[in-house]
PDB file of N, CA and C in Angstrom:
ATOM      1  N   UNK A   1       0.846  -1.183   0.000  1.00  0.00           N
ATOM      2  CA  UNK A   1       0.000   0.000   0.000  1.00  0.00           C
ATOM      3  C   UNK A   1       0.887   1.240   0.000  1.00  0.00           C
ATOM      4  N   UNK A   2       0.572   1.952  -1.122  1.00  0.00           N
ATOM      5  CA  UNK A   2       1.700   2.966  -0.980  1.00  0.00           C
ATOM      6  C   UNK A   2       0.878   4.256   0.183  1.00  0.00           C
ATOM      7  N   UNK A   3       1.711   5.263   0.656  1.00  0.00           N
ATOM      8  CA  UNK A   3       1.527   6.239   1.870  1.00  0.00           C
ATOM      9  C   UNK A   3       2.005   7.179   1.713  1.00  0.00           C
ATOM     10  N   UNK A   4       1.650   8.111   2.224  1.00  0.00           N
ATOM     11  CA  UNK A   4       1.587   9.595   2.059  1.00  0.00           C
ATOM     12  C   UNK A   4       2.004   9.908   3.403  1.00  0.00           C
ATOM     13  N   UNK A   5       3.118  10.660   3.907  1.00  0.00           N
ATOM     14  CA  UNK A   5       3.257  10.688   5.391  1.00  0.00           C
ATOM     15  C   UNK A   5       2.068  12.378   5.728  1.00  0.00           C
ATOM     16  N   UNK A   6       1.628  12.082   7.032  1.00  0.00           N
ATOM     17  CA  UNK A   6       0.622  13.172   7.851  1.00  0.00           C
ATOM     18  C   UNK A   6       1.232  13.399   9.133  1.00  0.00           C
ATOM     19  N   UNK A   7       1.765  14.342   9.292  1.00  0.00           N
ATOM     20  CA  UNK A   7       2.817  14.668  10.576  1.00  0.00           C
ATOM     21  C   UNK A   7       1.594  15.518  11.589  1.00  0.00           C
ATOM     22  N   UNK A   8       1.233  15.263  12.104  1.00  0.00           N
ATOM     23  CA  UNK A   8       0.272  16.087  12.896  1.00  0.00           C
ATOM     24  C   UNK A   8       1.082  16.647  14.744  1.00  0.00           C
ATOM     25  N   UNK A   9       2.210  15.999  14.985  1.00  0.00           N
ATOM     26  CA  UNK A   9       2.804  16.919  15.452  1.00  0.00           C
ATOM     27  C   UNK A   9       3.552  18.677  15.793  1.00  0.00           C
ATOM     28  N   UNK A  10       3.293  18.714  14.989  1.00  0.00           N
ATOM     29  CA  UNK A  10       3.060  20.591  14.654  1.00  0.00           C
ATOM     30  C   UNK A  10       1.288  21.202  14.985  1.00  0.00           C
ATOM     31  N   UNK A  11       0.548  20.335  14.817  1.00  0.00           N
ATOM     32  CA  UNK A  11      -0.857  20.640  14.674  1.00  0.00           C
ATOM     33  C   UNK A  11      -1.731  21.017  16.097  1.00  0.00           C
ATOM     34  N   UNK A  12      -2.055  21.721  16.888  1.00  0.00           N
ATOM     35  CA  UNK A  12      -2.770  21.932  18.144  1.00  0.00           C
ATOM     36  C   UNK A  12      -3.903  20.192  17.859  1.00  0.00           C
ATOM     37  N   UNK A  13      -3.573  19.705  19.106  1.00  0.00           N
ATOM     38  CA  UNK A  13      -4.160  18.787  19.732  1.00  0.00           C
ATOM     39  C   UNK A  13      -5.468  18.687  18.911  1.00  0.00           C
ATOM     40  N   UNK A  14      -6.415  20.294  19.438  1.00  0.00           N
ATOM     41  CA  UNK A  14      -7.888  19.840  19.152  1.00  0.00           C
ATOM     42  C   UNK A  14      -8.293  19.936  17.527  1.00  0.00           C
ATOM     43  N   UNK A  15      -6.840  19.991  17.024  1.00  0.00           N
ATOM     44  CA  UNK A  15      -7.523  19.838  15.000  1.00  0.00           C
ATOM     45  C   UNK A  15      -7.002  18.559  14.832  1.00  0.00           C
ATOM     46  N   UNK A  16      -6.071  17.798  15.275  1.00  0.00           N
ATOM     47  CA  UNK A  16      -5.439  16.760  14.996  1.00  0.00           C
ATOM     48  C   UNK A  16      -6.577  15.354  14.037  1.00  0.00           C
ATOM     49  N   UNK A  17      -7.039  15.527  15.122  1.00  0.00           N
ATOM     50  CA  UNK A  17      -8.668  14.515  14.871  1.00  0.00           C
ATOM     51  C   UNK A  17      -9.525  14.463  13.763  1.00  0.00           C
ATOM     52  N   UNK A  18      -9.491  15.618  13.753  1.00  0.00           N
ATOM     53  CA  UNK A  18     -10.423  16.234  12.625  1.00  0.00           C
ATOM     54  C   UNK A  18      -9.577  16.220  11.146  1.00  0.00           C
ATOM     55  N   UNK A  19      -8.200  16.768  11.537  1.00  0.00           N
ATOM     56  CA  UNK A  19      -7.324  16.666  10.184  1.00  0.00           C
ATOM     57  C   UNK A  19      -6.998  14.722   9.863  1.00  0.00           C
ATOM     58  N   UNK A  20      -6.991  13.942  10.734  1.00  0.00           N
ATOM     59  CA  UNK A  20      -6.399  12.527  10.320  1.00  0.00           C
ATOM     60  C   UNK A  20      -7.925  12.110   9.502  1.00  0.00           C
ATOM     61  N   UNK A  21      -9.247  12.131  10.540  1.00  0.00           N
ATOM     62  CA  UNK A  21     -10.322  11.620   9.640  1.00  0.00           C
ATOM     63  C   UNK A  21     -10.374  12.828   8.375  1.00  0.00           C
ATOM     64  N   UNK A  22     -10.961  13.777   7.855  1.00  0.00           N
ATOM     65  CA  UNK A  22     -10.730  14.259   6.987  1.00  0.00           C
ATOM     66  C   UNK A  22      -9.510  13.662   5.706  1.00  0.00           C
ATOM     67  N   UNK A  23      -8.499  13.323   6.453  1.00  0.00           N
ATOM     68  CA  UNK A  23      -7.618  12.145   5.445  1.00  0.00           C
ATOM     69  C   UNK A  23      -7.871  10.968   5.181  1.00  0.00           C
ATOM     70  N   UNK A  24      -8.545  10.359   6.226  1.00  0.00           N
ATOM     71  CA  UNK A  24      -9.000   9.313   5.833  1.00  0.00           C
ATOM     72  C   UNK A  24     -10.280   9.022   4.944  1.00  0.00           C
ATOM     73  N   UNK A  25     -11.311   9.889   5.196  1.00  0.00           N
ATOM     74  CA  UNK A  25     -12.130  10.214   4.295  1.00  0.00           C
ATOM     75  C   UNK A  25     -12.233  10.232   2.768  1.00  0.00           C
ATOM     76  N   UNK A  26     -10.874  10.567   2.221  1.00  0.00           N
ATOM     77  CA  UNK A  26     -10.269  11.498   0.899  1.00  0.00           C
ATOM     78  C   UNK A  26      -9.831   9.944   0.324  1.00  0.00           C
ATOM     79  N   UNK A  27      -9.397   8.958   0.870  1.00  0.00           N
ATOM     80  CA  UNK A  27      -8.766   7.645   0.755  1.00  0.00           C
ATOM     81  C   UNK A  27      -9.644   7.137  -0.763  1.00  0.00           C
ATOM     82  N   UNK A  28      -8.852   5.998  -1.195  1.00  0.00           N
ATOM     83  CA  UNK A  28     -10.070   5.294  -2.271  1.00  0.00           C
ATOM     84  C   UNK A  28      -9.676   4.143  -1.446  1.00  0.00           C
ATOM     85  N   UNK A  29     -10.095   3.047  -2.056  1.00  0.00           N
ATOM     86  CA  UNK A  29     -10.009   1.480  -1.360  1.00  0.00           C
ATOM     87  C   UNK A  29      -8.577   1.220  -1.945  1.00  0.00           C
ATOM     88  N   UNK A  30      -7.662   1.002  -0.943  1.00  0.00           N
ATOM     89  CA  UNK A  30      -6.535   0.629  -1.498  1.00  0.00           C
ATOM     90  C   UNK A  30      -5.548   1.519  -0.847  1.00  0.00           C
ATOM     91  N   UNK A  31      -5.486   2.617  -0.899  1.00  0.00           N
ATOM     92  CA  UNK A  31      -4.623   3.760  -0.442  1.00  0.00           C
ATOM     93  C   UNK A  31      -4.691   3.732   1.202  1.00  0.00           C
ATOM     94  N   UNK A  32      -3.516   4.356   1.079  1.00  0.00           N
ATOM     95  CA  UNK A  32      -3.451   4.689   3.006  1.00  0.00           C
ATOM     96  C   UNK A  32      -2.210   6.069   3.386  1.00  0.00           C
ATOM     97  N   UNK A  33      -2.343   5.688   4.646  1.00  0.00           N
ATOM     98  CA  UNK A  33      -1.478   7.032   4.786  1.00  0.00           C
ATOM     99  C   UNK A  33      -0.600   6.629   6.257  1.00  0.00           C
ATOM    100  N   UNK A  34       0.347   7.428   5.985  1.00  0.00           N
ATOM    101  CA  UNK A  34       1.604   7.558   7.312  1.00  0.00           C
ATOM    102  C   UNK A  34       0.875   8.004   8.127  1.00  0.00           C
ATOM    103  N   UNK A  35       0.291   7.932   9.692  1.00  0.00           N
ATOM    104  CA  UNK A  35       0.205   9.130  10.552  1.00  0.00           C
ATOM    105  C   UNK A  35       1.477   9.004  11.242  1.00  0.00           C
ATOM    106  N   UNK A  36       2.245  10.096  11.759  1.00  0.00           N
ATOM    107  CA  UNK A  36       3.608  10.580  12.644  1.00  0.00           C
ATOM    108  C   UNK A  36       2.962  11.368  13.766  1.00  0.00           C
ATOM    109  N   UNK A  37       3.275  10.641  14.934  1.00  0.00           N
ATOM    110  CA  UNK A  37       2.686  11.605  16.153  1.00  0.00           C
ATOM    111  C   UNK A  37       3.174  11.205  17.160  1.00  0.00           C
ATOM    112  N   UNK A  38       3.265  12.178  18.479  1.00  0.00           N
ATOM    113  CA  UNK A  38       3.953  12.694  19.623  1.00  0.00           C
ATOM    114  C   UNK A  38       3.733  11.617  20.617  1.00  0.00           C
ATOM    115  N   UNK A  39       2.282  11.165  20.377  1.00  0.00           N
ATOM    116  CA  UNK A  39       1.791   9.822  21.563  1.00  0.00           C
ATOM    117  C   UNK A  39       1.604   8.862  20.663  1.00  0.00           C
ATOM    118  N   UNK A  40       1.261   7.741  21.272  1.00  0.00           N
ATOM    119  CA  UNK A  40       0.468   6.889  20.893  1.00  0.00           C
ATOM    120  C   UNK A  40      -0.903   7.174  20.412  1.00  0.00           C
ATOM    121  N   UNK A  41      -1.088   7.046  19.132  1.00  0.00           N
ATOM    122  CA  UNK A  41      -2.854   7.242  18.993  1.00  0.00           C
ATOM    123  C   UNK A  41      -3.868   6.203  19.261  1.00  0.00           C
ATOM    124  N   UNK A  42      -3.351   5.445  19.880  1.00  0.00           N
ATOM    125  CA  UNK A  42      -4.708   4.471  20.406  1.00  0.00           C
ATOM    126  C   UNK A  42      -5.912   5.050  20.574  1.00  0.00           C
ATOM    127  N   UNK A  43      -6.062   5.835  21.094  1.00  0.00           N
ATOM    128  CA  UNK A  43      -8.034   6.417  21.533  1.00  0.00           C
ATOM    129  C   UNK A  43      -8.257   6.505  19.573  1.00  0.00           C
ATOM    130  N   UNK A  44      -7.143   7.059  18.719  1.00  0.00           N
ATOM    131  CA  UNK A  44      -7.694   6.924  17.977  1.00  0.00           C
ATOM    132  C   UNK A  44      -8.239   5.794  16.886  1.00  0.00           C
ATOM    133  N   UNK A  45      -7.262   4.779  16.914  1.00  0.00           N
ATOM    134  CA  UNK A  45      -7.952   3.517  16.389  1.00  0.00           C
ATOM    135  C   UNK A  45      -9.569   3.455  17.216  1.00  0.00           C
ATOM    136  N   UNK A  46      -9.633   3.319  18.571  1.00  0.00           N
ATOM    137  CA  UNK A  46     -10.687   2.788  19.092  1.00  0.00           C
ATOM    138  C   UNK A  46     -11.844   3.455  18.542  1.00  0.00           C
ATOM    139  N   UNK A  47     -11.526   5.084  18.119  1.00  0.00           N
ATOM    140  CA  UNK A  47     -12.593   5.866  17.405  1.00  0.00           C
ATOM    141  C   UNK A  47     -12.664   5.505  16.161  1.00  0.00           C
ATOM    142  N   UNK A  48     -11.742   4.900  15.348  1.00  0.00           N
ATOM    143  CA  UNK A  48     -11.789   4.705  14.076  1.00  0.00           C
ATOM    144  C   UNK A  48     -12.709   3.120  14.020  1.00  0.00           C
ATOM    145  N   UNK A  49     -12.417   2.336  15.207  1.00  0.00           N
ATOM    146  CA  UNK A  49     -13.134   1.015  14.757  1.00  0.00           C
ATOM    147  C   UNK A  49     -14.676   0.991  15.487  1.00  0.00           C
ATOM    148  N   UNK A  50     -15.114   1.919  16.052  1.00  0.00           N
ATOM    149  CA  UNK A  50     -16.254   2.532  16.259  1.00  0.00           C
ATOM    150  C   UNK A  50     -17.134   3.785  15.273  1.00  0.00           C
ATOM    151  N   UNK A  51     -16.203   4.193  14.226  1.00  0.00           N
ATOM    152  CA  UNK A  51     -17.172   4.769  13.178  1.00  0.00           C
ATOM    153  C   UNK A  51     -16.960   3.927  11.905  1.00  0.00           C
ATOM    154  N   UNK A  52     -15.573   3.419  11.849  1.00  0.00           N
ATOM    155  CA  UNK A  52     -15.380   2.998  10.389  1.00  0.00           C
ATOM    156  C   UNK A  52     -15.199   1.430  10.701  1.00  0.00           C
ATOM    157  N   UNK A  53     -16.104   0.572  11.430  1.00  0.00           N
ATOM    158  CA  UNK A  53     -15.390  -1.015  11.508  1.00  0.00           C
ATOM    159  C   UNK A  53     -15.943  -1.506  10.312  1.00  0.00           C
ATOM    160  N   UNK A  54     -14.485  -2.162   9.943  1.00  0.00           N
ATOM    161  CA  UNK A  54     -14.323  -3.296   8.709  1.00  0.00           C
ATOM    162  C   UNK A  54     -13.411  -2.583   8.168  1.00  0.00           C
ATOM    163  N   UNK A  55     -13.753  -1.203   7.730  1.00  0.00           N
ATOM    164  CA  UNK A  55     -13.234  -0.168   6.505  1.00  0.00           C
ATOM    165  C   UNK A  55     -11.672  -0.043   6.592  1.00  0.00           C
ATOM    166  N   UNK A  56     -10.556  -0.351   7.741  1.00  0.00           N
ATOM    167  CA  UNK A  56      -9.683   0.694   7.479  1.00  0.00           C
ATOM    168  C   UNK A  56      -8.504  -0.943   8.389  1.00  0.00           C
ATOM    169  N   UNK A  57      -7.310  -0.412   8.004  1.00  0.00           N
ATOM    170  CA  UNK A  57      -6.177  -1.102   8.366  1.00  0.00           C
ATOM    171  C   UNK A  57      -5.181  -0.464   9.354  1.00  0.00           C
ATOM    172  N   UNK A  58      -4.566  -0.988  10.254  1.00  0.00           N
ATOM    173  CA  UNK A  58      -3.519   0.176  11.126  1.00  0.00           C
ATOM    174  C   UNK A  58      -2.361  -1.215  11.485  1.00  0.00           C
ATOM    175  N   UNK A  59      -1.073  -0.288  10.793  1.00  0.00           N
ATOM    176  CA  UNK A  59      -0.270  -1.095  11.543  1.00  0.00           C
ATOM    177  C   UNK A  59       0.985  -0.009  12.098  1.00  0.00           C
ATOM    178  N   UNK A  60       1.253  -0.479  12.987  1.00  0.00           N
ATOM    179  CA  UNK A  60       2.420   0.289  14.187  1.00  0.00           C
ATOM    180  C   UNK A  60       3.448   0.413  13.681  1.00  0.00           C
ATOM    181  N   UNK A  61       4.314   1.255  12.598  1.00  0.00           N
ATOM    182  CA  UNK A  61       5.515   1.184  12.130  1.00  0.00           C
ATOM    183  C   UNK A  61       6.567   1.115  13.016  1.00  0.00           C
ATOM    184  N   UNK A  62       6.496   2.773  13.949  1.00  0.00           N
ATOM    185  CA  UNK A  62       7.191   2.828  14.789  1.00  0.00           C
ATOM    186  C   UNK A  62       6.295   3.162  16.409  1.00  0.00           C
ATOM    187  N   UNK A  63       6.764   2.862  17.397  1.00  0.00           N
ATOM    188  CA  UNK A  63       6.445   3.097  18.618  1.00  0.00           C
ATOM    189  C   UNK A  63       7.074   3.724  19.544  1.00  0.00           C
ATOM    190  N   UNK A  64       7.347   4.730  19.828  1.00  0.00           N
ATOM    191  CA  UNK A  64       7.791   5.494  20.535  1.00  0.00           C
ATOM    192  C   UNK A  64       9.115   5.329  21.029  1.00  0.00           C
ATOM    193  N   UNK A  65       9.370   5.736  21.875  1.00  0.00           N
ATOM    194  CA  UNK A  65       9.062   7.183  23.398  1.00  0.00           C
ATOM    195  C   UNK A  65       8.854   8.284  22.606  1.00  0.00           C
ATOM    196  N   UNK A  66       9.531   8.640  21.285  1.00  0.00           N
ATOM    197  CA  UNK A  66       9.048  10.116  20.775  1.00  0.00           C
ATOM    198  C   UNK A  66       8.157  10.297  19.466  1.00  0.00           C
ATOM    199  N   UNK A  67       8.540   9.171  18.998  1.00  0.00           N
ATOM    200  CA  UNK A  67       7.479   9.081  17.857  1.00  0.00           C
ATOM    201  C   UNK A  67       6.789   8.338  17.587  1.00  0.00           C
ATOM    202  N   UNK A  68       5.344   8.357  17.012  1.00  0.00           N
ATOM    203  CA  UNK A  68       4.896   6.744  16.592  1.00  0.00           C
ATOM    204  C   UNK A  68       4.335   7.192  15.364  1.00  0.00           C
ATOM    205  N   UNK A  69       4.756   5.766  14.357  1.00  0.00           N
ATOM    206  CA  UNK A  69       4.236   6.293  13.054  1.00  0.00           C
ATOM    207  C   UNK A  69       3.344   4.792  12.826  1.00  0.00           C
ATOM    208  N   UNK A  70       1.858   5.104  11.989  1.00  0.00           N
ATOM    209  CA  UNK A  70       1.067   3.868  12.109  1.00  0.00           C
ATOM    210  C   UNK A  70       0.756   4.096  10.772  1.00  0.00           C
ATOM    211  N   UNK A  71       0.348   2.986   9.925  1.00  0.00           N
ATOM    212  CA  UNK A  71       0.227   2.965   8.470  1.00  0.00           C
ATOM    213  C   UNK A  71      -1.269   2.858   8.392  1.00  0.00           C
ATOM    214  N   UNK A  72      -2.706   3.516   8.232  1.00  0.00           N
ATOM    215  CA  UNK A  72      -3.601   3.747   8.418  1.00  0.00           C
ATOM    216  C   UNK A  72      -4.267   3.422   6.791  1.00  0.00           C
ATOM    217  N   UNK A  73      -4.627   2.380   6.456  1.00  0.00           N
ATOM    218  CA  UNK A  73      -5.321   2.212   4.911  1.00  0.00           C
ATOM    219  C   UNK A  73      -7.032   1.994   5.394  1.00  0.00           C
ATOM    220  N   UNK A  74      -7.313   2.097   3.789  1.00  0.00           N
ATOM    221  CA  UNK A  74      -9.056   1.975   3.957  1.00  0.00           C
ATOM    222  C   UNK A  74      -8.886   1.016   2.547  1.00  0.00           C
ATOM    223  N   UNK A  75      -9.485  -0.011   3.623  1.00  0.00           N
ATOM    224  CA  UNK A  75      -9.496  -1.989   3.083  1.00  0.00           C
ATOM    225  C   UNK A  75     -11.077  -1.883   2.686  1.00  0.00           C
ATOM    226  N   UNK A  76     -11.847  -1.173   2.684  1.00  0.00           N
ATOM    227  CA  UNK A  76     -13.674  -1.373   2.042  1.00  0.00           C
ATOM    228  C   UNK A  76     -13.805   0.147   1.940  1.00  0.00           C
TER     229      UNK A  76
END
């Protein structure tokens, strides 16, 4: 799956959310994207498999202490 990196570390907290779904949104079936961020986004998978379950893929590239980058595709 090729990726597009989304650095949302520069981004104030309360757009972050709004800017990753908005990307994910834009997706076709097949495509995905880098997210790069400061924490762990877990709350956000759990939000993603509570609006989008089935639709989307996440795997953990990297995991911290300072960065985590997760490969975020839309599989339906």
């Amino acid at each position: 799956m090729a990726t597009t990196p989304l650095d949302v570390r520069t981004e104030p907290p309360a757009r972050r959310h709004e800017l990753i779904f908005k990307t994910f949104d834009a997706l076709a079936r097949g495509e995905g994207f880098e997210l790069i961020n400061d924490h762990d986004p877990k709350p956000l998978y759990y939000q993603l498999e509570a609006e989008q379950t089935g639709k989307f893929s996440w795997n953990y590239l990297e995991r911290g202490p300072e960065v985590w980058r997760v490969e975020i595709g839309r599989i339906a």
